[in-house]
Protein backbone atom coordinates (compact mmCIF):
# COMPACT_ATOMS: atom_id res chain seq x y z
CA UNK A 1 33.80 -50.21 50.31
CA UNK A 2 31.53 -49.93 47.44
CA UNK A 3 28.07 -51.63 47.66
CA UNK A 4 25.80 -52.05 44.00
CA UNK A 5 22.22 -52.98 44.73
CA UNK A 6 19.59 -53.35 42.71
CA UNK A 7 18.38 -49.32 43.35
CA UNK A 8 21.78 -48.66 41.23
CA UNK A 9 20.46 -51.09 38.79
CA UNK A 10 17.09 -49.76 38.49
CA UNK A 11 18.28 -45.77 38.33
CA UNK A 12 20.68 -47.36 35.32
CA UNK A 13 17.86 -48.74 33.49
CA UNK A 14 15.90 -45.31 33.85
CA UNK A 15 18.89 -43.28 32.65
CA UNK A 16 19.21 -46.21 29.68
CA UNK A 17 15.37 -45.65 28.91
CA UNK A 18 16.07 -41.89 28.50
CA UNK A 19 19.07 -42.01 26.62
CA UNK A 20 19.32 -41.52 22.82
CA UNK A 21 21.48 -44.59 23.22
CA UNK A 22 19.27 -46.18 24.66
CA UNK A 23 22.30 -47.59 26.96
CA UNK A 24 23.68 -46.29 30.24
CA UNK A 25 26.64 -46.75 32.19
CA UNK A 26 27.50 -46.20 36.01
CA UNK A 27 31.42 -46.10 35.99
CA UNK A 28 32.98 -48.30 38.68
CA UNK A 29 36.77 -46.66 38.76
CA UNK A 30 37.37 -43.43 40.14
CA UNK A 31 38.92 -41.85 36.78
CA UNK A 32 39.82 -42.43 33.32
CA UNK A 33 43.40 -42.99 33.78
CA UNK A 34 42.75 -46.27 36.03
CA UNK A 35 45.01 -49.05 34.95
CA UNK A 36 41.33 -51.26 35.12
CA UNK A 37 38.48 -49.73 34.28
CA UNK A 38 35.06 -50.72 35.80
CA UNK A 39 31.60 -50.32 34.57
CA UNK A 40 27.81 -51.14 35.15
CA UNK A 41 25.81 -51.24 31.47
CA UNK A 42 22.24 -51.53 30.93
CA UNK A 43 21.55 -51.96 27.49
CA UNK A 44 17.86 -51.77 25.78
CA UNK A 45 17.18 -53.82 22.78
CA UNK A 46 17.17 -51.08 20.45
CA UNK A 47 20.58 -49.97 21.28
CA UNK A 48 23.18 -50.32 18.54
CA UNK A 49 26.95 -50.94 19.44
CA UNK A 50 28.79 -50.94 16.09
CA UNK A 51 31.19 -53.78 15.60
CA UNK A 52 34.59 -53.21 17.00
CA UNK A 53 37.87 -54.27 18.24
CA UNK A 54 40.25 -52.76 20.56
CA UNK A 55 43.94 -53.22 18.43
CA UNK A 56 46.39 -52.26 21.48
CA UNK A 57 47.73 -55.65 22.55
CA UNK A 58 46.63 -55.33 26.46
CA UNK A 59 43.24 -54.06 25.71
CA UNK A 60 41.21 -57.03 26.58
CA UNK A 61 37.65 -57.02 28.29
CA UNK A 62 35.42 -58.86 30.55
CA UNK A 63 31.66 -58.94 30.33
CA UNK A 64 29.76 -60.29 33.17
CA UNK A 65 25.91 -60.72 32.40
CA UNK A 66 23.94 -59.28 36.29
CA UNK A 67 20.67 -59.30 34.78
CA UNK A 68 19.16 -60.28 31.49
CA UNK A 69 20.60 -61.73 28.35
CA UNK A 70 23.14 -60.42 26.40
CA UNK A 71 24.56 -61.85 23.01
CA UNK A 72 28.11 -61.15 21.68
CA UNK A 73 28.74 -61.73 18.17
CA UNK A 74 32.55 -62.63 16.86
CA UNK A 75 33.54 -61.25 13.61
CA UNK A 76 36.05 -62.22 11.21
CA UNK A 77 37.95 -59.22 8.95
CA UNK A 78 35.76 -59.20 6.59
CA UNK A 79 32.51 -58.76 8.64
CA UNK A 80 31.66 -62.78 8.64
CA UNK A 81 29.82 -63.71 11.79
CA UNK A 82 32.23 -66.48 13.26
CA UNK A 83 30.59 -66.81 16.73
CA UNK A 84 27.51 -65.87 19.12
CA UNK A 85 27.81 -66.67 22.56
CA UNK A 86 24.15 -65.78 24.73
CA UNK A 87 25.53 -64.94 28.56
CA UNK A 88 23.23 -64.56 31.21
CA UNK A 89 21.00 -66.85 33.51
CA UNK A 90 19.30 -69.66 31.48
CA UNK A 91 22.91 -69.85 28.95
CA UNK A 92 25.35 -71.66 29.18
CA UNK A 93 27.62 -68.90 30.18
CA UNK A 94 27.58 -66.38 32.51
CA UNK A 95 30.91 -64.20 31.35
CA UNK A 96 33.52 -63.79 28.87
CA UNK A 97 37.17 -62.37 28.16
CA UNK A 98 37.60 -61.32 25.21
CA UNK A 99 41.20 -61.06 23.90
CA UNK A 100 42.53 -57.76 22.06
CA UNK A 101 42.03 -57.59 18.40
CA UNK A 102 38.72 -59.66 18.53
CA UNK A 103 35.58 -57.76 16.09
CA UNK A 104 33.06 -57.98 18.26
CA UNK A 105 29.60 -56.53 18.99
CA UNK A 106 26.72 -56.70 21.54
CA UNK A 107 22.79 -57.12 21.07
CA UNK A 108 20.37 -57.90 23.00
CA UNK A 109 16.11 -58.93 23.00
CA UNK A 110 15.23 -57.58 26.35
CA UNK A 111 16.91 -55.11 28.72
CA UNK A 112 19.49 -56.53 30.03
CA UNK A 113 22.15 -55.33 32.70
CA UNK A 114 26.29 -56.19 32.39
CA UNK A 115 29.01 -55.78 34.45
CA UNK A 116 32.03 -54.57 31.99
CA UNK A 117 35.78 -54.32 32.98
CA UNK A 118 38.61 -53.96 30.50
CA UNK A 119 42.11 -52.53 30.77
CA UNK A 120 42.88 -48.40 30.93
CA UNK A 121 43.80 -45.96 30.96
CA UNK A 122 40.49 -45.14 28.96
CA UNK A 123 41.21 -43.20 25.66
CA UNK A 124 38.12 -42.01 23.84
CA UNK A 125 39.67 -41.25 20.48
CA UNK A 126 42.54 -44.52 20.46
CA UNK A 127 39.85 -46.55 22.49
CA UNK A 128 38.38 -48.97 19.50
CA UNK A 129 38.81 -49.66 15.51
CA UNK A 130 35.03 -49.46 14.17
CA UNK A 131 34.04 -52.33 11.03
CA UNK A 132 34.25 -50.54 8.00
CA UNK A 133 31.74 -53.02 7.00
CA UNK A 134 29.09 -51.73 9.37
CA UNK A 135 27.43 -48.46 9.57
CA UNK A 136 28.36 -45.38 12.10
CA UNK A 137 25.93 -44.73 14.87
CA UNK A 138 22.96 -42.19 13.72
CA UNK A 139 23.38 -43.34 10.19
CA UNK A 140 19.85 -44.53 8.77
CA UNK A 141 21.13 -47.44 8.14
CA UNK A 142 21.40 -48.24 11.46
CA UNK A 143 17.40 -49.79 12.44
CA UNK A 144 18.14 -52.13 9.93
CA UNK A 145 21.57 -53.37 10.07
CA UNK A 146 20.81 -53.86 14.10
CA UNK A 147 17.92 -56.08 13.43
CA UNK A 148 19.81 -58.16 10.92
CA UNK A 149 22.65 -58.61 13.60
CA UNK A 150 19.99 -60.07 15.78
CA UNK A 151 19.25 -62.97 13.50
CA UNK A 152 22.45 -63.67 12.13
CA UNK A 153 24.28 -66.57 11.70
CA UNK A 154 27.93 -68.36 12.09
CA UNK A 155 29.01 -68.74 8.65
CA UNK A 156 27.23 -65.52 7.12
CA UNK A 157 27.73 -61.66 6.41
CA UNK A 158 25.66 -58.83 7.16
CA UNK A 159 25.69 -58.42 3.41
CA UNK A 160 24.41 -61.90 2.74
CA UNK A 161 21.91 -61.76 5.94
């Protein structure tokens, strides 16, 4: 049996506060070749996860919100913002699925502390299709287009933000 307690949670948050990423993750499954892969996140505000989607046709995922808020944001082709859900304790919503092929990306205000699973064999290079509209991690870019994600809107761009 495996037991997650809030020492795991706090030791996360540590490793997320030293990271470049400002992220960490304590993996859940045993190996990368799992079928369903597991995973503890703590995420810090300033932590930028570039809009994505995950083409294969099984690879959907499942975000569960432990601690904090987190905010997905729902993309169109074209980089549109067509949806932001807030999960966590005080939303409406607690967790989500969200279905292959689905731009996507993840901000937050605060810390905040998810539970992610999503379907494997993990693949770093085939994992994920990055926007072309938004800007690789490390590019300067980045500060900026992270805060505007924050604030956007249904209906809008990051281009018209």
């Amino acid at each position: 049996m495996k037991k997650f307690d809030l020492e795991l949670l706090s030791e996360l948050r540590a490793q997320a506060e030293a990271s470049p990423r400002r992220r960490a993750h304590h993996n859940v499954h045993e190996d990368y070749q799992q079928v369903v892969q597991r995973l503890f996140v703590c995420m810090l505000p300033d932590s930028y996860v570039r809009p994505h989607r995950h083409s294969d046709a099984h690879k959907w995922e499942f975000f569960m919100v432990v601690d904090g808020c987190l905010e997905l944001l729902f993309f169109d082709d074209a980089g549109t913002l067509t949806e932001r859900l807030a999960l966590g304790p005080g939303s409406d919503c607690l967790g989500v699925e969200i279905p292959p092929n689905t731009w996507h990306a993840t901000v937050c205000h605060a810390p905040v502390t998810f539970v992610e699973v999503k379907q494997g064999p993990y693949e770093q290079t085939g994992d994920k299709d990055f926007a072309a509209w938004a800007p690789v991690e490390g590019d300067e870019a980045v500060p900026r287009f992270l805060e505007n994600m924050k604030v956007l809107r249904p209906g809008y761009s990051l281009k018209t933000a």
